[in-house]
Protein backbone atom coordinates (compact mmCIF):
# COMPACT_ATOMS: atom_id res chain seq x y z
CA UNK A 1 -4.60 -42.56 -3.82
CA UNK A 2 -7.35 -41.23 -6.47
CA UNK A 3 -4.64 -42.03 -9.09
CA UNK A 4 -4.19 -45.73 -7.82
CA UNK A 5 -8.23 -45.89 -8.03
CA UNK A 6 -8.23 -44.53 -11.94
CA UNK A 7 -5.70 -46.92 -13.16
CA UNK A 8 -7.05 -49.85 -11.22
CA UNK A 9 -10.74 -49.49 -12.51
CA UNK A 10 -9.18 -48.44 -15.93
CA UNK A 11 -7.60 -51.79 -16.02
CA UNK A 12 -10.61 -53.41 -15.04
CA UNK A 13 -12.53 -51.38 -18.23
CA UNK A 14 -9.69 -53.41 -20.08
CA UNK A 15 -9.91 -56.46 -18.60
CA UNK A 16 -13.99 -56.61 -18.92
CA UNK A 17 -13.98 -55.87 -23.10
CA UNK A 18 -11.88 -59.07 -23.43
CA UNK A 19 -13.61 -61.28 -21.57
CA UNK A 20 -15.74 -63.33 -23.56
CA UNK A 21 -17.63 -65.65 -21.18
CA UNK A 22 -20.35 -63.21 -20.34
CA UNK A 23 -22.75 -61.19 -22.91
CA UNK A 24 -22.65 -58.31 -24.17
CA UNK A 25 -25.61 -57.12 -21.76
CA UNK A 26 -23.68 -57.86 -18.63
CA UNK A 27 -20.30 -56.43 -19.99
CA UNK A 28 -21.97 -53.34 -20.78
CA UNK A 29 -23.49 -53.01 -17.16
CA UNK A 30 -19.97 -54.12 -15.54
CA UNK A 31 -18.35 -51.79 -18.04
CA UNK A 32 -20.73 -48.61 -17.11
CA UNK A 33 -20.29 -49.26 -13.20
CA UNK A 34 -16.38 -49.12 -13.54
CA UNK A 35 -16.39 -45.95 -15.75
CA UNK A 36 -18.97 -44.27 -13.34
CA UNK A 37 -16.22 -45.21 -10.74
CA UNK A 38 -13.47 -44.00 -12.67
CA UNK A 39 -15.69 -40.35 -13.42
CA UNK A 40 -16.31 -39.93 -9.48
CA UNK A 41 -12.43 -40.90 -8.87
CA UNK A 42 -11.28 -38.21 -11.26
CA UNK A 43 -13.77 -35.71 -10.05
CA UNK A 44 -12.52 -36.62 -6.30
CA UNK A 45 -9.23 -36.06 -7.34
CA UNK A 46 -10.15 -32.91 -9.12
CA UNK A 47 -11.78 -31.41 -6.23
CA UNK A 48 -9.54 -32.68 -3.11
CA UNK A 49 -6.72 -30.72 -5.29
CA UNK A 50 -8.92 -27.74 -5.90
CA UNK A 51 -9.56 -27.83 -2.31
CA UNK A 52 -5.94 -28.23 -1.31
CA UNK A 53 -5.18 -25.40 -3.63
CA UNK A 54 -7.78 -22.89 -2.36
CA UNK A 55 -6.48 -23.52 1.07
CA UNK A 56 -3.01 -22.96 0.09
CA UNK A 57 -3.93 -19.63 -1.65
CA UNK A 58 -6.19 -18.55 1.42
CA UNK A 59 -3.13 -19.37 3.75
CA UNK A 60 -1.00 -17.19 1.33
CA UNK A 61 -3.89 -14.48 1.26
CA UNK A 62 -4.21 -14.74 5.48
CA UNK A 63 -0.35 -13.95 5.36
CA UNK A 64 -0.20 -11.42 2.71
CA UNK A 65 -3.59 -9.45 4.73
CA UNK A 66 -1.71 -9.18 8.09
CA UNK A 67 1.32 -8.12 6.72
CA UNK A 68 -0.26 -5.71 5.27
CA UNK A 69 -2.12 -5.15 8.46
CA UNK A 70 1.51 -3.99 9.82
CA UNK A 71 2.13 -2.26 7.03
CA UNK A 72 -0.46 0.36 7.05
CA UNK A 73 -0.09 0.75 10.86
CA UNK A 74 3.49 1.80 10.14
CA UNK A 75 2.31 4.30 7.34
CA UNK A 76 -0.39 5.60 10.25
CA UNK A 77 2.32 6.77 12.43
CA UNK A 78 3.99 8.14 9.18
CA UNK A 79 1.26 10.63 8.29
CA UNK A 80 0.80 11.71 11.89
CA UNK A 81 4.57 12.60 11.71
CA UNK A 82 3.95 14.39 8.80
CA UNK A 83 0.81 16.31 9.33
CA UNK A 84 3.11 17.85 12.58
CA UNK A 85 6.01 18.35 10.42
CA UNK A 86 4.00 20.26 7.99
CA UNK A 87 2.52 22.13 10.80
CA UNK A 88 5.54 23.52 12.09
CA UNK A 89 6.77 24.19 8.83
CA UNK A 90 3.99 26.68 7.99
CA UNK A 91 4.26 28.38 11.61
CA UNK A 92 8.13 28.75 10.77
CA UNK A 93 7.11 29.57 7.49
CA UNK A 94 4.81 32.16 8.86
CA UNK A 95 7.46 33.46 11.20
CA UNK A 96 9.60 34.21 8.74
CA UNK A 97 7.34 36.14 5.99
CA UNK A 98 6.17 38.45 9.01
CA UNK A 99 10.03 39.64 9.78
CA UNK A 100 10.61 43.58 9.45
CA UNK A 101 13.15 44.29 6.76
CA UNK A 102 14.08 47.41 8.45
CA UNK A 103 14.49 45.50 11.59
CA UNK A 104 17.83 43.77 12.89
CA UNK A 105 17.41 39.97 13.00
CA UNK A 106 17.14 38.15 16.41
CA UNK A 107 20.24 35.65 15.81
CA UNK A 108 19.56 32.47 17.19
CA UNK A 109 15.64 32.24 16.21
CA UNK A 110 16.21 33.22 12.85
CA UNK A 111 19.24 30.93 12.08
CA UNK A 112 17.34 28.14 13.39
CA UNK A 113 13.99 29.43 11.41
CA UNK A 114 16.00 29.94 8.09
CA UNK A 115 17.72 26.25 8.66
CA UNK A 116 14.12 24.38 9.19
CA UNK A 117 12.56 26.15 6.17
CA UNK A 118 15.43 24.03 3.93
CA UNK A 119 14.06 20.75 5.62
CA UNK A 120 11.39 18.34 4.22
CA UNK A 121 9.49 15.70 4.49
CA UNK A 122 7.63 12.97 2.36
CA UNK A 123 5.93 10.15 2.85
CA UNK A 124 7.31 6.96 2.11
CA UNK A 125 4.77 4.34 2.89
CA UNK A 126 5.55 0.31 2.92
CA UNK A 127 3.95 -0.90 -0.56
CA UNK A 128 6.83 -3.71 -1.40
CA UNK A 129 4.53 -6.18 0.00
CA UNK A 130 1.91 -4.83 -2.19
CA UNK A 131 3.50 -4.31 -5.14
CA UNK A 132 5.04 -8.26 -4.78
CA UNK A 133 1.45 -9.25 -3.97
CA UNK A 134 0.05 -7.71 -7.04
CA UNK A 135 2.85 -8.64 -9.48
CA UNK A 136 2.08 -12.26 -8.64
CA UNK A 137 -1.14 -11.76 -9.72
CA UNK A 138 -2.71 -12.83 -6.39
CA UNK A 139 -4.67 -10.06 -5.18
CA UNK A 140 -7.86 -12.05 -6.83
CA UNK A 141 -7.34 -14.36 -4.20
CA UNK A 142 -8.21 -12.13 -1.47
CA UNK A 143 -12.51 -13.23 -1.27
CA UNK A 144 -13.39 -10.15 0.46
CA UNK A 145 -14.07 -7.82 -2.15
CA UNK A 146 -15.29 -4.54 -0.12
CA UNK A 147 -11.60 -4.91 1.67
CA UNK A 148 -9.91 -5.49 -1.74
CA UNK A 149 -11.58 -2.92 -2.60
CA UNK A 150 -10.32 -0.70 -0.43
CA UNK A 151 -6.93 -1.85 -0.27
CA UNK A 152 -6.66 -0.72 -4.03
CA UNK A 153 -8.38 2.53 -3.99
CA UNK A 154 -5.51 3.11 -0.48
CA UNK A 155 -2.71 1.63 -2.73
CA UNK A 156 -3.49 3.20 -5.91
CA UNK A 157 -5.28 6.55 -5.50
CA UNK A 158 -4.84 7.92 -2.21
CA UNK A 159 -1.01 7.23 -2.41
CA UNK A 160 -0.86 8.76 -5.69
CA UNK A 161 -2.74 11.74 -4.64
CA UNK A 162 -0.59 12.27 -1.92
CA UNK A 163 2.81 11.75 -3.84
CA UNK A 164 1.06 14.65 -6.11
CA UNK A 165 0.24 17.52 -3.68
CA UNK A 166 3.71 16.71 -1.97
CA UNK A 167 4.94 16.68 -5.51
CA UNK A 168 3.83 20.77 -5.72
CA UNK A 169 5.34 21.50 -2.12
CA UNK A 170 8.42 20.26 -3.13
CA UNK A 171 8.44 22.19 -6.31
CA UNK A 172 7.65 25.27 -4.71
CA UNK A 173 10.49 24.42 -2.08
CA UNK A 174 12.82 23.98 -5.03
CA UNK A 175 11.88 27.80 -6.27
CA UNK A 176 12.65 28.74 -3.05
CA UNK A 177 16.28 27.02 -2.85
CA UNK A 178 17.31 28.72 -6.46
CA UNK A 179 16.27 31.88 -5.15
CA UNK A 180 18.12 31.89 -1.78
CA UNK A 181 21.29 30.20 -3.67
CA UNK A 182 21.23 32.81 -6.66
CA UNK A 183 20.63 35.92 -4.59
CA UNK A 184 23.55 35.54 -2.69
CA UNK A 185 25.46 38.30 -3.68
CA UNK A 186 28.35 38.11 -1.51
CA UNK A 187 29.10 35.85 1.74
CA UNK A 188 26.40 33.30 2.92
CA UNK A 189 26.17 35.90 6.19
CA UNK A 190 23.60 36.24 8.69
CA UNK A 191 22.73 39.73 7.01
CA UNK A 192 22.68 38.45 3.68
CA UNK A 193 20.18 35.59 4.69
CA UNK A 194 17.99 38.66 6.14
CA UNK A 195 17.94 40.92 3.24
CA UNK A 196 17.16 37.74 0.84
CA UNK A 197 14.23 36.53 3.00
CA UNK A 198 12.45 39.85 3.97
CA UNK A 199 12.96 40.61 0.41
CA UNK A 200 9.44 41.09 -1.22
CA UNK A 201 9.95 37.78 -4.12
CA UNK A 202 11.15 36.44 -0.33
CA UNK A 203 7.77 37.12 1.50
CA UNK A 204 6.00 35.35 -1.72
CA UNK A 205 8.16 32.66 -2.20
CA UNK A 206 7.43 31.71 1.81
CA UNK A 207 3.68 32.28 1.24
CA UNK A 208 4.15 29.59 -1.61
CA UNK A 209 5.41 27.23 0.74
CA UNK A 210 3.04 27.23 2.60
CA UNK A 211 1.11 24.24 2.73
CA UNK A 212 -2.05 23.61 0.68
CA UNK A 213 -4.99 22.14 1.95
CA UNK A 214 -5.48 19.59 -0.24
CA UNK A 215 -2.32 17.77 1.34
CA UNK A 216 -3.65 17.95 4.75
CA UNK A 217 -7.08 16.57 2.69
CA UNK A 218 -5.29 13.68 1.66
CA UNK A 219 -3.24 12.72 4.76
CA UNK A 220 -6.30 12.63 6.07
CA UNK A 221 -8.67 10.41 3.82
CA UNK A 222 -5.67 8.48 3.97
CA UNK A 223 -5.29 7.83 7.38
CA UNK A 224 -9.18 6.81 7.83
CA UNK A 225 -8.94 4.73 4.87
CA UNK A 226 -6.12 2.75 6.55
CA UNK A 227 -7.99 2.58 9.70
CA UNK A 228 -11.12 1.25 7.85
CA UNK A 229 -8.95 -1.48 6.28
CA UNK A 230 -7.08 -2.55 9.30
CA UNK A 231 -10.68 -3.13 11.29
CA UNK A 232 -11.90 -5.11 8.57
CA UNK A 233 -8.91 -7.67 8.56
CA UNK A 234 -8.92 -7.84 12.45
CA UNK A 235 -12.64 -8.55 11.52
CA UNK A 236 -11.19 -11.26 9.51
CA UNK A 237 -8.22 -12.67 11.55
CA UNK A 238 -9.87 -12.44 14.63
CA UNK A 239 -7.85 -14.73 16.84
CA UNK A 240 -4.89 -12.99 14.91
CA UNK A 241 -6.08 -9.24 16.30
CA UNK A 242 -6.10 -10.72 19.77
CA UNK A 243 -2.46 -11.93 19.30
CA UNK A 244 -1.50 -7.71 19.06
CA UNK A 245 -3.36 -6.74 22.12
């Protein structure tokens, strides 16, 4: 429609230099009131498809916000898996370093005890949305700065720290693997599992595993981080928030 107006008051421009039956006076006013019209059509256009494309992006943004929304709740439930996993890990862990050497083995409890100290677990949180977010370069969409913000330093440092502490745990679980798998001298026996972990590099390869602090840190800071974020875009999206309820 702003178009049509352009090239219709264009024409007109046209149309107006070649008439001769006026002066030059009245041309020139004629003249200056169409090209006034034609500037205000082209800045109409301008801004009804700035305005159209802001909305799009803000619709894009409103989608992008509450999936991630879903995303980070999912992650939530993640870490409080993990902090329990890691829990009973070090209690096993702990179990195991305090077993007499000169004592025989209770069967059942330590088979299941030696088993759980191979197992692990990482996180893996839900950043494809993210990532596919960023890559498009539309994260400068997102208005809210404080939650942008936030959604970085979640997304790029507190995942990152995490990935590294669970990095070291699963180095120090790695030690532990060689040593079990090159100290087996003979069969993989319930007495040969015994001498290896009441062996003293044993004991200090389990106190190793234990976990550091600094993990348990970071679950943490990232869990209240994640909480923080989620308020803020139910702050956003209220009638959205009430939809979960």
């Amino acid at each position: 429609m702003a178009e049509q107006e352009i090239a219709k008051h264009t024409k007109k421009v046209v149309q107006l230099m070649g008439k001769s039956e006026h002066g030059w006076r009245h041309k020139l006013g004629e003249m200056g009131l169409e090209i006034v019209t034609i500037v205000f059509a082209v800045s109409l256009s301008i801004w009804l498809h700035s305005l159209g494309e802001h909305r799009h992006e803000q619709q894009q943004v409103r989608a992008f916000l509450l999936g991630v929304r879903h995303d980070i709740g999912s992650d939530l439930d993640m870490i409080k898996e993990l902090n329990q996993a890691y829990h009973a890990y070090d209690a096993n862990f702990d179990y195991l370093g305090k077993l007499d050497p000169h004592s025989a083995p209770e069967p059942q409890a330590f088979e299941a005890a030696y088993q759980l100290a191979d197992n692990n677990y990482f996180f893996n949180p839900l950043v494809s949305r993210y990532q596919g977010f960023k890559s498009s370069g539309k994260l400068g969409h997102i208005e809210n700065e404080v939650l942008l913000d936030k959604i970085l330093e979640l997304y790029e440092r507190h995942t990152a720290g995490i990935k590294s502490s669970e990095a070291g745990w699963r180095n120090n679980q790695d030690l532990y693997r060689a040593y079990i798998e090159n100290g087996l001298t003979g069969e993989d026996s319930l007495a040969e599992r015994y001498r290896l972990i009441t062996a003293p590099k044993g004991k200090r390869l389990l106190r190793k595993r234990m976990t550091y602090p600094q993990l348990y840190d970071r679950y943490k800071d990232y869990a209240a981080l994640g909480a923080e974020i989620i308020k803020e875009i139910d702050h956003e999206y209220p009638a959205a928030a009430q939809e979960k309820k």
